[in-house]
Each structure stands twice: as C-alpha cells, then as structure tokens.
C-alpha atoms as a PDB file:
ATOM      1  CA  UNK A   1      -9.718  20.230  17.276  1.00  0.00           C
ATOM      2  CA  UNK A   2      -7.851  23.632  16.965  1.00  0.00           C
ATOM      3  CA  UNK A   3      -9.338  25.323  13.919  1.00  0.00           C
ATOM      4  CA  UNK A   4      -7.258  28.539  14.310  1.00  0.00           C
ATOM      5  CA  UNK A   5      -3.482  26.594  13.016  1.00  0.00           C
ATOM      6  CA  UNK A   6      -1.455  28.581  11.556  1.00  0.00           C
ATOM      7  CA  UNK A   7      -0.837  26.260   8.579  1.00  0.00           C
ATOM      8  CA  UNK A   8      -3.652  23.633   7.703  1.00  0.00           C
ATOM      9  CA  UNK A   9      -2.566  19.702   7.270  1.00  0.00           C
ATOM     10  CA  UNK A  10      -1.575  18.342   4.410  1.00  0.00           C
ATOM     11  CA  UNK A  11      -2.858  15.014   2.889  1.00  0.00           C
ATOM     12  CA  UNK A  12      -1.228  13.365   0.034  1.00  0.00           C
ATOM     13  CA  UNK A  13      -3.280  11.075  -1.627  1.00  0.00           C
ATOM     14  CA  UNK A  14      -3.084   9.335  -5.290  1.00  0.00           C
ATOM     15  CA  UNK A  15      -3.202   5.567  -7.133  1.00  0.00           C
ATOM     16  CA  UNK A  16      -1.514   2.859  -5.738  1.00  0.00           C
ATOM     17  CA  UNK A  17       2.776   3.001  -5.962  1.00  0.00           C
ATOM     18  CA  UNK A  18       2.208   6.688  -7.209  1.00  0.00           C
ATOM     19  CA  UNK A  19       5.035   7.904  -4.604  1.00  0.00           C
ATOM     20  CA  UNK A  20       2.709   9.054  -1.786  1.00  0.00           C
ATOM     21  CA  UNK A  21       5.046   7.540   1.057  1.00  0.00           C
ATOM     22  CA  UNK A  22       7.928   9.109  -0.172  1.00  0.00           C
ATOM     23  CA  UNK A  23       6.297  11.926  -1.038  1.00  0.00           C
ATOM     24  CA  UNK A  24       5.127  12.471   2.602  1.00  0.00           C
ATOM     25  CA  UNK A  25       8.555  11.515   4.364  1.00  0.00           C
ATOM     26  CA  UNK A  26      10.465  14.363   2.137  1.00  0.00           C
ATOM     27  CA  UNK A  27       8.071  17.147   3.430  1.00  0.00           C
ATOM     28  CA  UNK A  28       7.938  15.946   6.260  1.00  0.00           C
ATOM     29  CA  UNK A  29      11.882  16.362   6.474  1.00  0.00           C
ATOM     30  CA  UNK A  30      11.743  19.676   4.712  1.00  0.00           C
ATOM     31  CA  UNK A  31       9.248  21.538   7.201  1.00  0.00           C
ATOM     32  CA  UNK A  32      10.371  19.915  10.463  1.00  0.00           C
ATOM     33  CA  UNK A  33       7.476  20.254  12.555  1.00  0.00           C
ATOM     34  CA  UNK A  34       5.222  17.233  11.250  1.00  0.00           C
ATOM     35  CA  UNK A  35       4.252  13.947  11.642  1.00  0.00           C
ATOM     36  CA  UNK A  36       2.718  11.350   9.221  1.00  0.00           C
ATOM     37  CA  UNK A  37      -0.390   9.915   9.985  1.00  0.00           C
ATOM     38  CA  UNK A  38      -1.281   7.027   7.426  1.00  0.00           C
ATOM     39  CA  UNK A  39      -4.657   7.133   5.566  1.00  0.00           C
ATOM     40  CA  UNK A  40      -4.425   3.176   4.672  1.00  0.00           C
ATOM     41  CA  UNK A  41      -6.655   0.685   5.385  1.00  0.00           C
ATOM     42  CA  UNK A  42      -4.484  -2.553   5.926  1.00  0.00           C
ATOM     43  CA  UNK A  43      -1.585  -0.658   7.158  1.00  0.00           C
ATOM     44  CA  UNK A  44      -2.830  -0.768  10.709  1.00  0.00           C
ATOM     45  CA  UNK A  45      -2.378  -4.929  10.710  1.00  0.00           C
ATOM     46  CA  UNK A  46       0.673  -6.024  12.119  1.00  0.00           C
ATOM     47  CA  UNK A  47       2.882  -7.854  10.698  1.00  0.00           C
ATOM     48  CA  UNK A  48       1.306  -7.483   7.231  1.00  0.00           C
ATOM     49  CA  UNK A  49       4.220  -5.024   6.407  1.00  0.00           C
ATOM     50  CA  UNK A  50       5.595  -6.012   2.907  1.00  0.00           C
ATOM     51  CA  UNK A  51       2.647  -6.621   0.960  1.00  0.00           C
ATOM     52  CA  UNK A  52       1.007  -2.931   2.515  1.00  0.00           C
ATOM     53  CA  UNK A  53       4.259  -1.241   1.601  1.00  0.00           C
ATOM     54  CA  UNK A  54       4.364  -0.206   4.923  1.00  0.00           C
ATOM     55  CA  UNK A  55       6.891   2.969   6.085  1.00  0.00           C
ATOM     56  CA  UNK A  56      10.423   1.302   6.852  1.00  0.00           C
ATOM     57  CA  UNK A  57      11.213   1.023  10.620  1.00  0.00           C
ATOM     58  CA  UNK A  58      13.865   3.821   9.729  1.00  0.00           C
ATOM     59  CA  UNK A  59      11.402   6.207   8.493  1.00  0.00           C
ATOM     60  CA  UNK A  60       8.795   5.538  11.320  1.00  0.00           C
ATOM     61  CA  UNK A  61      11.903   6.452  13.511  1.00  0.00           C
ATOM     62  CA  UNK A  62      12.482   9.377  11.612  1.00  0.00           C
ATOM     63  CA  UNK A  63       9.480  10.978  11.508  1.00  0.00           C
ATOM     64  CA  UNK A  64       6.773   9.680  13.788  1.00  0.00           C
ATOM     65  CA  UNK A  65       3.809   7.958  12.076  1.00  0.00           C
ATOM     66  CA  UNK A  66       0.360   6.801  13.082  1.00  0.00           C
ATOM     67  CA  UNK A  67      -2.428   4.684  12.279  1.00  0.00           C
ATOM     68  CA  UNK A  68       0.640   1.784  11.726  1.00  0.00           C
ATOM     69  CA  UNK A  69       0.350  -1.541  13.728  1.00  0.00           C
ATOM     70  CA  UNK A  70      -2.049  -0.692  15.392  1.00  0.00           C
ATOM     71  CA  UNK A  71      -3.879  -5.031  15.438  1.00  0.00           C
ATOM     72  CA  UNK A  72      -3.088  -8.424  14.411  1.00  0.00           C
ATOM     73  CA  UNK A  73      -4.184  -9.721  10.853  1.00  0.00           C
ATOM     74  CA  UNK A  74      -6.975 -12.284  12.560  1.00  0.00           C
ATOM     75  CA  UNK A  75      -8.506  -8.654  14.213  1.00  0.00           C
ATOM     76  CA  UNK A  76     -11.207  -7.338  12.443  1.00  0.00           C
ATOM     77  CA  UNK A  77     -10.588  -2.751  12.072  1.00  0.00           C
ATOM     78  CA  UNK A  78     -13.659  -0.887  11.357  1.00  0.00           C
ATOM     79  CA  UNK A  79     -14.202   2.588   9.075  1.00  0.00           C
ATOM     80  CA  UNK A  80     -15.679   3.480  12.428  1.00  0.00           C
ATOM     81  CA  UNK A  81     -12.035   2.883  14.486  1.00  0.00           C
ATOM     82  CA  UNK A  82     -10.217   3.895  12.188  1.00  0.00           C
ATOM     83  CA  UNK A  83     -12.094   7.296  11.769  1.00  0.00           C
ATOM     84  CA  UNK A  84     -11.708   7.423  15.987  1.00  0.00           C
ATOM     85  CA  UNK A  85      -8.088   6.595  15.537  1.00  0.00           C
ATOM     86  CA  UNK A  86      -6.912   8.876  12.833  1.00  0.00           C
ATOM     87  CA  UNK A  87      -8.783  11.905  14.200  1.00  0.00           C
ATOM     88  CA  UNK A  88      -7.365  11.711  17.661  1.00  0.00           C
ATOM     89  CA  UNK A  89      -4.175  11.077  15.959  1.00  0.00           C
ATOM     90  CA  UNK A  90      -4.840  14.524  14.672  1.00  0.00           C
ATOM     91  CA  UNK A  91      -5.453  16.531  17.675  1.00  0.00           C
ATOM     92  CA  UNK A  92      -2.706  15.228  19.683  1.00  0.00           C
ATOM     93  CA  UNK A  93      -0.325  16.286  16.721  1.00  0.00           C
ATOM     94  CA  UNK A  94      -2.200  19.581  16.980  1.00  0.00           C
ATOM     95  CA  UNK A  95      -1.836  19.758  20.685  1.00  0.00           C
ATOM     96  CA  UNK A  96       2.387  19.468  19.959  1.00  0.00           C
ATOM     97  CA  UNK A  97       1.883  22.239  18.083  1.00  0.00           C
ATOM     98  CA  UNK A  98       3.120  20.310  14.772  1.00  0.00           C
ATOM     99  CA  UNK A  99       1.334  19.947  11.542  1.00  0.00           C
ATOM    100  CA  UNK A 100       0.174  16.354  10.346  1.00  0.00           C
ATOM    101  CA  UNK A 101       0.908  14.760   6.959  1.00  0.00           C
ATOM    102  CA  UNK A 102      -2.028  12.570   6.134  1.00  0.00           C
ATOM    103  CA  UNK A 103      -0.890   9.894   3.500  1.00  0.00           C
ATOM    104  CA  UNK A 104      -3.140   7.257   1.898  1.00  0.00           C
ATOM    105  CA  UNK A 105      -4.942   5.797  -0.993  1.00  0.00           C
ATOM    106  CA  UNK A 106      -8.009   4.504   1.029  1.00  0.00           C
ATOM    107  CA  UNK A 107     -10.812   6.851  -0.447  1.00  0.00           C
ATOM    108  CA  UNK A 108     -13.492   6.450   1.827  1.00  0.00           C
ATOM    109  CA  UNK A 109     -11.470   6.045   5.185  1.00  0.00           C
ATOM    110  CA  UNK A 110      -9.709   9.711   3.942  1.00  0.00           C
ATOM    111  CA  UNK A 111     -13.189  11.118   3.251  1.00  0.00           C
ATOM    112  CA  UNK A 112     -14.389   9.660   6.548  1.00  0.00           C
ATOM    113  CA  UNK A 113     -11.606  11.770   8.373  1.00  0.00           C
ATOM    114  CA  UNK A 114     -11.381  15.015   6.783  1.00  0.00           C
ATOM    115  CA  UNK A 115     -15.438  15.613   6.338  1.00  0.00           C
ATOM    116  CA  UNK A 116     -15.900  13.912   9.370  1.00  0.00           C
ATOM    117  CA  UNK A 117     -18.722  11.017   7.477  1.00  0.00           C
ATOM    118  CA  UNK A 118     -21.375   9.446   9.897  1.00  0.00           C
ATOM    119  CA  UNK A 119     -20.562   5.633   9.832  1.00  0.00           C
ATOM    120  CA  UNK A 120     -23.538   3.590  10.017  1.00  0.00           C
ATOM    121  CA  UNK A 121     -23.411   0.246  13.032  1.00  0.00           C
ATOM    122  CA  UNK A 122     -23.184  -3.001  12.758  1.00  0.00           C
ATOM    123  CA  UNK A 123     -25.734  -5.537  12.405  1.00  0.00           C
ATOM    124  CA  UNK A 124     -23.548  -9.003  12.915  1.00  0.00           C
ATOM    125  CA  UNK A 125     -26.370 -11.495  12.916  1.00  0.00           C
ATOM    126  CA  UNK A 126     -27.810  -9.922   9.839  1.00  0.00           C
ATOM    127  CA  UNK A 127     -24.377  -9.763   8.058  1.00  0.00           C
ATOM    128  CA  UNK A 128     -23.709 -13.355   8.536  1.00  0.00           C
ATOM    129  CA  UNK A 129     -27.095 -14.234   7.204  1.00  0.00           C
ATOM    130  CA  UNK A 130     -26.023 -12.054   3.927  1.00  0.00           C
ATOM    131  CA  UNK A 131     -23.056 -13.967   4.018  1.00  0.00           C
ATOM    132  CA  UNK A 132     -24.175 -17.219   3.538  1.00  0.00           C
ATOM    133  CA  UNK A 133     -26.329 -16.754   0.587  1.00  0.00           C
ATOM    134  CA  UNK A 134     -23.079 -14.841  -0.957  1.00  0.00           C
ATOM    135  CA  UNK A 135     -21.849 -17.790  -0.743  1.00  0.00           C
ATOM    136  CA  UNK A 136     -23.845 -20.128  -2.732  1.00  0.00           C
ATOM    137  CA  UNK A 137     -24.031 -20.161  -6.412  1.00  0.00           C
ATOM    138  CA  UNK A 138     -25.902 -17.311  -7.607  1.00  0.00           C
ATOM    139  CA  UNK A 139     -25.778 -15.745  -4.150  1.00  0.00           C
ATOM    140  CA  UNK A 140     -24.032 -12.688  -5.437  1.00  0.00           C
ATOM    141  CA  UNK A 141     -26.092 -12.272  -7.931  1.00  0.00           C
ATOM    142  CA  UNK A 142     -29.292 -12.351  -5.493  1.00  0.00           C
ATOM    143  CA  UNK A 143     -27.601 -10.290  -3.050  1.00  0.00           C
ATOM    144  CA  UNK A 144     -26.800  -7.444  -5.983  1.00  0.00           C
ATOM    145  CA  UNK A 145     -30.186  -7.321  -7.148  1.00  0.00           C
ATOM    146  CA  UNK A 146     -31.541  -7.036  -4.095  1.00  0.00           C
ATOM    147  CA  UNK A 147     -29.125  -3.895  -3.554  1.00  0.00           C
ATOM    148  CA  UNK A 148     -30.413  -2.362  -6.970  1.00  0.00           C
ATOM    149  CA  UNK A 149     -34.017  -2.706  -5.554  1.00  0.00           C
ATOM    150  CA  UNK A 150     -33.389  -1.202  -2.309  1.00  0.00           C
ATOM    151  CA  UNK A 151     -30.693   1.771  -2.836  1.00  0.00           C
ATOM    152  CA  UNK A 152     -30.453   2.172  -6.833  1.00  0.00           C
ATOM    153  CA  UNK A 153     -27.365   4.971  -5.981  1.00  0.00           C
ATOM    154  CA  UNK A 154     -25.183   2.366  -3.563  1.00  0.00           C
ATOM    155  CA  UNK A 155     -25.934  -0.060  -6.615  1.00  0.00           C
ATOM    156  CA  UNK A 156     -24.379   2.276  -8.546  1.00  0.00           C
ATOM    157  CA  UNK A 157     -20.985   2.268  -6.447  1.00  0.00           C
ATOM    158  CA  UNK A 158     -20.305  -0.864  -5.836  1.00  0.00           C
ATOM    159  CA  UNK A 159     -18.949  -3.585  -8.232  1.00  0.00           C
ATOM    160  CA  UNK A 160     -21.495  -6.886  -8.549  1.00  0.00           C
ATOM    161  CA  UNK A 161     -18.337  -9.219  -7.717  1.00  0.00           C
ATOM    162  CA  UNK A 162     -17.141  -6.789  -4.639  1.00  0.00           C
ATOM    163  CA  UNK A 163     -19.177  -9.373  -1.569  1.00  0.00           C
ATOM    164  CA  UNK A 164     -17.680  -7.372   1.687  1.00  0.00           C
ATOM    165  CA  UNK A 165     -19.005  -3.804  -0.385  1.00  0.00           C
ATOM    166  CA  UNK A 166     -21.887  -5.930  -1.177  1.00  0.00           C
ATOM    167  CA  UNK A 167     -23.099  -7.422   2.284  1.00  0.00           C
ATOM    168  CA  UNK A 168     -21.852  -4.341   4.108  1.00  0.00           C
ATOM    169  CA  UNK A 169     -24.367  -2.152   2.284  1.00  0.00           C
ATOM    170  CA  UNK A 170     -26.985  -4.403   2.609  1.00  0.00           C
ATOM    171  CA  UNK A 171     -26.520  -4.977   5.937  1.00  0.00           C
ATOM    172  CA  UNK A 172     -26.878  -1.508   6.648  1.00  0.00           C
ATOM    173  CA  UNK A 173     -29.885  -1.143   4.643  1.00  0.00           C
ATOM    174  CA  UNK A 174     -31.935  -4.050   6.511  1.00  0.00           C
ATOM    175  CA  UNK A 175     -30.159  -2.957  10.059  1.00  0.00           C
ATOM    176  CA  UNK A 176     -30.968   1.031   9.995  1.00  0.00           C
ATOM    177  CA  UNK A 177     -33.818   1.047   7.123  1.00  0.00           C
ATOM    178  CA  UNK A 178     -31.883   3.472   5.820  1.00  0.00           C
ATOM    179  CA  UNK A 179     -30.527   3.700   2.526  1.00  0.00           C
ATOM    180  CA  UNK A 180     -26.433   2.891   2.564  1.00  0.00           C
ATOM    181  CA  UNK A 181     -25.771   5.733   0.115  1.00  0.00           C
ATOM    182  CA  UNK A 182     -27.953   8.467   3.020  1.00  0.00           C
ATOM    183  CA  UNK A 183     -25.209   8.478   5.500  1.00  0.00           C
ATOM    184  CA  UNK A 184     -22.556  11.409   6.079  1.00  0.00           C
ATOM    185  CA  UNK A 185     -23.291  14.684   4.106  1.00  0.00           C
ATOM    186  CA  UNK A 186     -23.098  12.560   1.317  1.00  0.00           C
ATOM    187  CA  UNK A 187     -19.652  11.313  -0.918  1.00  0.00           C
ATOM    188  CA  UNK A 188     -20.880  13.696  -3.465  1.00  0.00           C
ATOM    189  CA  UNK A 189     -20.852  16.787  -1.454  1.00  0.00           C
ATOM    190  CA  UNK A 190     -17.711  18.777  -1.158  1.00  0.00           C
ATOM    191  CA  UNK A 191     -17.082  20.356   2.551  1.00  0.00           C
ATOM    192  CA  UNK A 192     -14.397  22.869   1.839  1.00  0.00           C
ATOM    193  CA  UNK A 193     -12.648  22.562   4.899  1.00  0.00           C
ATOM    194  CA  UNK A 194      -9.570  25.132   5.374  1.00  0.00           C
ATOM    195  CA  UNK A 195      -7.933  22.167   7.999  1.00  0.00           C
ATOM    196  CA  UNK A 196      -6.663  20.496   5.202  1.00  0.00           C
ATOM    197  CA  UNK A 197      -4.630  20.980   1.980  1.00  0.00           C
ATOM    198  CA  UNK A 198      -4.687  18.128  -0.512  1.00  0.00           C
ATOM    199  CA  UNK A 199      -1.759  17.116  -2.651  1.00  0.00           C
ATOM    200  CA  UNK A 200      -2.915  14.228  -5.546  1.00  0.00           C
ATOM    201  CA  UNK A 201      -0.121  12.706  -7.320  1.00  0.00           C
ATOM    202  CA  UNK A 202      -1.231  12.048 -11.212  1.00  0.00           C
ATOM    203  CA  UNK A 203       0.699   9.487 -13.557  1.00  0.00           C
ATOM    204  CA  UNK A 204       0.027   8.267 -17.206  1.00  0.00           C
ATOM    205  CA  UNK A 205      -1.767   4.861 -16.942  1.00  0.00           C
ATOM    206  CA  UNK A 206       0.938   3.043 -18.879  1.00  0.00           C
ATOM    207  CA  UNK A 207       3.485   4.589 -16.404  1.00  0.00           C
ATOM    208  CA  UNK A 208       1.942   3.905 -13.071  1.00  0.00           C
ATOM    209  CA  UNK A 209       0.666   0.390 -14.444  1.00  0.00           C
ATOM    210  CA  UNK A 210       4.642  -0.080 -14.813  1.00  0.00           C
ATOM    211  CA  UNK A 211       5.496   1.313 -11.340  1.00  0.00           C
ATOM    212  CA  UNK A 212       2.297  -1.314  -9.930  1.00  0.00           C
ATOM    213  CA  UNK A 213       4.840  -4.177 -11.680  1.00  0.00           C
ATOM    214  CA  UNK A 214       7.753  -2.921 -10.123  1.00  0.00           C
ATOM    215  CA  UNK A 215       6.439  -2.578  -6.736  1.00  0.00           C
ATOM    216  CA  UNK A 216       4.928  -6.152  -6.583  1.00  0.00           C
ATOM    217  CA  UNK A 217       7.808  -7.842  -8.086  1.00  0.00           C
ATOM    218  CA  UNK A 218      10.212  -5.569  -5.260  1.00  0.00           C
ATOM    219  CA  UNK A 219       8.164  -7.363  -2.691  1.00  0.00           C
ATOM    220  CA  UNK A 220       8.120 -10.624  -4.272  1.00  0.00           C
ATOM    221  CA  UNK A 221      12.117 -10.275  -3.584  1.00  0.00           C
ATOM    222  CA  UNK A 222      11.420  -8.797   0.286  1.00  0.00           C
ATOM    223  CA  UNK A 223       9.720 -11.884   0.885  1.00  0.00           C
ATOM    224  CA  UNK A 224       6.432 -10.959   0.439  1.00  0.00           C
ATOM    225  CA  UNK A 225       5.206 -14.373  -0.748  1.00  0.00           C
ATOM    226  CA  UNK A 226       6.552 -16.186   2.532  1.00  0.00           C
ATOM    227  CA  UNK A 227       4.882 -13.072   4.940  1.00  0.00           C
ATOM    228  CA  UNK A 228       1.504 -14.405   3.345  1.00  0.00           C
ATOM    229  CA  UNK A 229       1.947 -17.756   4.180  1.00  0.00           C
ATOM    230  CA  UNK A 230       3.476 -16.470   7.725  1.00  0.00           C
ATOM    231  CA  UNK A 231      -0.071 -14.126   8.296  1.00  0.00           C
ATOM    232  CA  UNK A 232      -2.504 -17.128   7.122  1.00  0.00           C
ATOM    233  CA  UNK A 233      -0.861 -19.553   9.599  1.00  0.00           C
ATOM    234  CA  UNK A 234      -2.147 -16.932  12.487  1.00  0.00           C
ATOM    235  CA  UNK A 235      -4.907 -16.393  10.791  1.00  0.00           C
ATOM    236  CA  UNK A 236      -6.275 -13.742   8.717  1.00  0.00           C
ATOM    237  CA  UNK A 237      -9.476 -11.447   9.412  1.00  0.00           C
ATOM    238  CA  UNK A 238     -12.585 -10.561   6.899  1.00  0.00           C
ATOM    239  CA  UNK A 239     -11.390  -7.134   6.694  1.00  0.00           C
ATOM    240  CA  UNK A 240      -7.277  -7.919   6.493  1.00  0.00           C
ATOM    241  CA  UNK A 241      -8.029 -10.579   3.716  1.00  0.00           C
ATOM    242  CA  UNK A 242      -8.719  -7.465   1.189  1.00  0.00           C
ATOM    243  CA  UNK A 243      -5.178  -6.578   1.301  1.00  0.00           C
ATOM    244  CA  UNK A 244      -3.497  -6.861  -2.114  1.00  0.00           C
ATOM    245  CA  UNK A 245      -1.906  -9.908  -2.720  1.00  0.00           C
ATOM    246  CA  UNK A 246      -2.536 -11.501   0.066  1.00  0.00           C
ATOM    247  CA  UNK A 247      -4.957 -14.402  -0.609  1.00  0.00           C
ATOM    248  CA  UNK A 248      -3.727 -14.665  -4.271  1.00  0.00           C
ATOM    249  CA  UNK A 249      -0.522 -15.792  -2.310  1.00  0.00           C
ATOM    250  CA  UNK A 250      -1.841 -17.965   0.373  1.00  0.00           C
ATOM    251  CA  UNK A 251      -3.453 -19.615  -2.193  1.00  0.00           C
ATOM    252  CA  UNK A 252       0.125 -20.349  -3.990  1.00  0.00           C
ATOM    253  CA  UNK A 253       1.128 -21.347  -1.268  1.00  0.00           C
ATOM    254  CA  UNK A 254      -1.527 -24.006  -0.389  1.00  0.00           C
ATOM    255  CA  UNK A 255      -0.796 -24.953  -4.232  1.00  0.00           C
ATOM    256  CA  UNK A 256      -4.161 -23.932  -5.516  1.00  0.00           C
ATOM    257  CA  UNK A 257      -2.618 -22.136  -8.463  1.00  0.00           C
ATOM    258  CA  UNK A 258       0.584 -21.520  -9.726  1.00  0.00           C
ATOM    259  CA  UNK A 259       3.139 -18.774  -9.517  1.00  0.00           C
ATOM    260  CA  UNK A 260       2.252 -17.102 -12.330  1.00  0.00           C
ATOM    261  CA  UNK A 261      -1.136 -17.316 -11.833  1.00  0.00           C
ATOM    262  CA  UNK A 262      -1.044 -15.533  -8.328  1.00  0.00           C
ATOM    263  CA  UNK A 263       0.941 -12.529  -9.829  1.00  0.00           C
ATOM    264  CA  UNK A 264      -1.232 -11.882 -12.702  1.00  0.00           C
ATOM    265  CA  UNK A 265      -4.593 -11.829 -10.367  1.00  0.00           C
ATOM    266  CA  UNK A 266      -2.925  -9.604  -8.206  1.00  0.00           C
ATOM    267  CA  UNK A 267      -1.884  -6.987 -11.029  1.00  0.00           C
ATOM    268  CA  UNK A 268      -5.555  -7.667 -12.657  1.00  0.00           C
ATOM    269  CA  UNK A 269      -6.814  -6.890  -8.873  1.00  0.00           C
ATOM    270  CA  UNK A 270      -4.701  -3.790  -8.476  1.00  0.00           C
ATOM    271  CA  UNK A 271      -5.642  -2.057 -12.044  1.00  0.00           C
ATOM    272  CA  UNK A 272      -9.145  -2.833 -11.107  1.00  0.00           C
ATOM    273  CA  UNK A 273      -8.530  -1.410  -7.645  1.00  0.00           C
ATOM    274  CA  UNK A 274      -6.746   1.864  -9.375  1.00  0.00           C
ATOM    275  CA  UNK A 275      -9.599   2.130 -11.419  1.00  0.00           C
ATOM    276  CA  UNK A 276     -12.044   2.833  -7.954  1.00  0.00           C
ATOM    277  CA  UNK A 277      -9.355   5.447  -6.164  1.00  0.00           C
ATOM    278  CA  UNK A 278      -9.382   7.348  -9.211  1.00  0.00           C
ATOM    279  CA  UNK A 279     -13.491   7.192  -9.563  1.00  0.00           C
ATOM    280  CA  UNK A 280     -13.158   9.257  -6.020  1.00  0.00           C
ATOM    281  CA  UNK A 281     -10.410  10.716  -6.451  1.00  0.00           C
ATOM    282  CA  UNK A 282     -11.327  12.289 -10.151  1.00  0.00           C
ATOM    283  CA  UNK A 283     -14.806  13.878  -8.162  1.00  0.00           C
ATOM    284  CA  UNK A 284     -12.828  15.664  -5.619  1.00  0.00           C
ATOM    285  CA  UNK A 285     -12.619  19.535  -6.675  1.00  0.00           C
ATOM    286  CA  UNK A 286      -9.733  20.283  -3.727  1.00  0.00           C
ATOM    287  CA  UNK A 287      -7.417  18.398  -4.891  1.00  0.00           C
ATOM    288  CA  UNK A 288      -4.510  19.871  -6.307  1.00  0.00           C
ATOM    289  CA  UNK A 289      -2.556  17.819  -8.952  1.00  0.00           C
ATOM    290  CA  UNK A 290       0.697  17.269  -9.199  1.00  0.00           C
ATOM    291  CA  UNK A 291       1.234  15.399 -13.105  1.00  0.00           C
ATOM    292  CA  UNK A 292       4.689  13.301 -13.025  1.00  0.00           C
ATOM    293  CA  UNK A 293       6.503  11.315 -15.977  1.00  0.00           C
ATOM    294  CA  UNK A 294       9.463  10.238 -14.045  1.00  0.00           C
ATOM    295  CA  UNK A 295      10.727   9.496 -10.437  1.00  0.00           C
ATOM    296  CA  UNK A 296      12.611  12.886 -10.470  1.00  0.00           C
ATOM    297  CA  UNK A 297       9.563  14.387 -10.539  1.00  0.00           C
ATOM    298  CA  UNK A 298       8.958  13.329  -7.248  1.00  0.00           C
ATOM    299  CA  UNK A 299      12.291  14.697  -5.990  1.00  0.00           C
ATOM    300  CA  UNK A 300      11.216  18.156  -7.887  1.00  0.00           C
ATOM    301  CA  UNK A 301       7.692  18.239  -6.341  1.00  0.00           C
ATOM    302  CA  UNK A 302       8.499  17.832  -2.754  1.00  0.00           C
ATOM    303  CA  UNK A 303      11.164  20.379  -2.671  1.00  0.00           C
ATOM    304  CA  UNK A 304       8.897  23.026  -4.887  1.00  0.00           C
ATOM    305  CA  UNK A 305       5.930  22.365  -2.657  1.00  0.00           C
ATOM    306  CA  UNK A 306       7.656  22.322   0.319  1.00  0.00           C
ATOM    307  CA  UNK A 307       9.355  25.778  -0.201  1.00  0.00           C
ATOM    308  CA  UNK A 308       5.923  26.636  -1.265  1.00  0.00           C
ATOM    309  CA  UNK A 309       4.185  25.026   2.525  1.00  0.00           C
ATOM    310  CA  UNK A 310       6.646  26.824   4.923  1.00  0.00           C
END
C-alpha cells in the first residue's frame, strides 16, 4: 500500500444506528474523491439487506462501496477474507488515486484491517467436536471453563453464553497451542498508524437505545420480517446466523414465539451487542469523538469535518 497519500483514510466507526452510513455518504459527497468501503460483518451476505441496514442501491450508485454482497447467506465469510477483501479494497482505491471511507461497527474485523491482526487457521474437525458438547446441557458451561483454564485473558473477553466466540477460541487454542488472546500485536496495543483517521460517533444511552427502536421497527415496515423467512428458506450459514434479528425472526416465523417476543430479544440482543462495540471502542486512544443529541447534529458534523478533511 502507498504510505506517502496525501490525505490518510478515514474510518467512521460508532454503536449500532449511531448515523455511521450517513455519516460516510455526506463526506463522501463533500470531498469528491472517495469511496466507501464497509467495515461490517454481515453486510457482505447477499440478500440479507434490510435487517444489515445495508447502503441503498442509490447510494452504492452514488458513491462506490465495497465489502457489500460479496456471498450468499448459506456461505460461511471468515475474519481472515474479510481482512484479504477489505485491504485490497484499499489499495485499489489508493491506486485511483482517491481516498477510502471505511464505515463499520464490527470491532475486531476494523482492528483486523487497520493494524493489520494475524488471524489464527482453522481447525474444522476440532470445531465440530467443540460444537457438539456446546450443544448439550451444560456444554457451555464445560466449554467456558475449559477456556478460563487454558487462556484466563480470552476468558475475560468473551461472554459465557457467546458459543461461536466460545468454540472459535477454543478451537484455536487446541489447533495452534497457542493462546487465542497471543495473536496480532495484541487488541490492547495501539499501532498509531498515520493511514488512517478515525471519526467515533458518541450518543447518550437513552438516545441511541431510542434510535436502536426506531431502526428495527423502520425495517419491520421494509419487510424485514418476510427477508428472514426469504434467507432461511435458502438457507442460512454459522457465521450469517449472528446477524441481528435474524433468527429471532425465523423463529416467528416457524411460530416458535410470538411477535412480540421476537422484537424484544432482538432489542435485548442489540443493547447487549452495544454494550461489546463500546468495550473496544471506549479502549481506542485515536479515536476522535464526535458527541450528538439530535439528528442535526449529524448534518452539522459532516459538513464541519468535512471542511475540516479537504
């Protein structure tokens, strides 16, 4: 990559529905010269566009974006692709002699990309063995004491109920005999890396937890409820099953639980999902805040930070 630009990348990162897409598209307008290049982990499954508040087809014309439909929900997408992806994404933006917007909540696939993390392999047979004794009664259980045992720090990280954080870090543990938490320079070191600016966008809890319940009932009227049941009739991968809201409403719509039910597990699974970006995000000493109380402030920001970008 071309470490001599004359203006370093931008990444705007922040909570769930804290106005990072449209935060992204209006610089992007304002300087001209860049292209978007989404940090988001279920945004790269096709037709899972609604409930991953994917870029509108009119934005993506717009301004080009990457790292968007890029497999189909039954695929599997590794941190290791992705990575690949995003960063070659990069240099070709580079090579046009543009600047790239990097937009996305995903913590770890963003750290991954802009300090360049080693991502431990795969170990399949030793996953699905993990797997199966998740899978029993007190499986979880076993399988998170086991992790305190082996790598106290991972332990640490990762929440007892979370199985594909779970299994993944154990199955790197028993595959490399490494500890999970050893690889990259390690999520609590800092690189400062003059490539990149970040841009974090900061709300009051009780604000952004009414924004969340906006957002999801916006989709609920979008038809995110029928896209579910349209992505579990293709079938839906490990990895594209995380997605928010997704399995709550497959599981509507098989009638395992009702309406109401579905929503409230998905807001419960957001907060709790909030609660992790902002456990990386909080650590980060780049990031520059940006502390909004209303969606003006959004309008404000991009046109004060883009005057201040050019």
């Amino acid at each position: 990559m071309n470490h001599n630009l004359p203006h370093p990348h931008l990444v705007i990162l922040g909570p769930t529905a804290s106005g990072k897409s449209f935060l992204g598209m209006a610089l992007a307008r304002f300087l001209g010269n860049a292209e978007i290049v989404s940090i988001d982990s279920m945004q790269v499954y096709k037709k899972m566009d609604i409930g991953t508040a994917k870029p509108s087809l009119s934005d993506q014309e717009e301004i080009p974006h990457h790292m968007i439909d890029l497999v189909e929900p039954f695929c599997d997408y590794s941190l290791s692709q992705f990575k690949q992806g995003a960063l070659q994404a990069i240099q070709d933006i580079e090579t046009r002699g543009k600047r790239a917007i990097l937009v996305g909540g995903t913590a770890l696939y963003l750290r991954a990309v802009i300090d360049d993390l080693q991502i431990p392999g795969q170990w399949i047979q030793i996953r699905k063995e993990l797997e199966q004794i998740a899978s029993s009664e007190t499986g979880m259980a076993q399988l998170y004491e086991q992790l305190k045992h082996l790598d106290p720090l991972a332990a640490s990280r990762i929440l007892p109920q979370n199985q594909r954080r779970l299994v993944r870090a154990l199955e790197v543990i028993k595959g490399s005999g490494r500890p999970f938490s050893s690889y990259g320079p390690g999520l609590d070191y800092y690189i400062d890396n003059p490539k990149f600016k970040l841009i974090g966008l900061s709300w009051e809890s009780e604000i952004l937890s009414l924004r969340i319940k906006q957002r999801l009932f916006n989709q609920i009227d979008q038809g995110f409820i029928q896209e579910a049941q349209s992505v579990a009739q293709m079938g839906i991968s490990r990895t594209a099953r995380q997605a928010l809201g997704y399995k709550e409403f497959i599981a509507y719509n098989q009638g395992e639980i009702t309406l109401q039910e579905a929503t409230d597990q998905i807001l419960r699974r957001t907060r709790h999902f909030v609660k992790r970006q902002w456990a990386w995000f909080k650590r980060d000493p780049r990031i520059c805040w940006i502390e909004l109380l209303k969606d003006q402030d959004l309008e404000i920001a991009s046109k004060s930070l883009g005057l201040s970008l050019v």
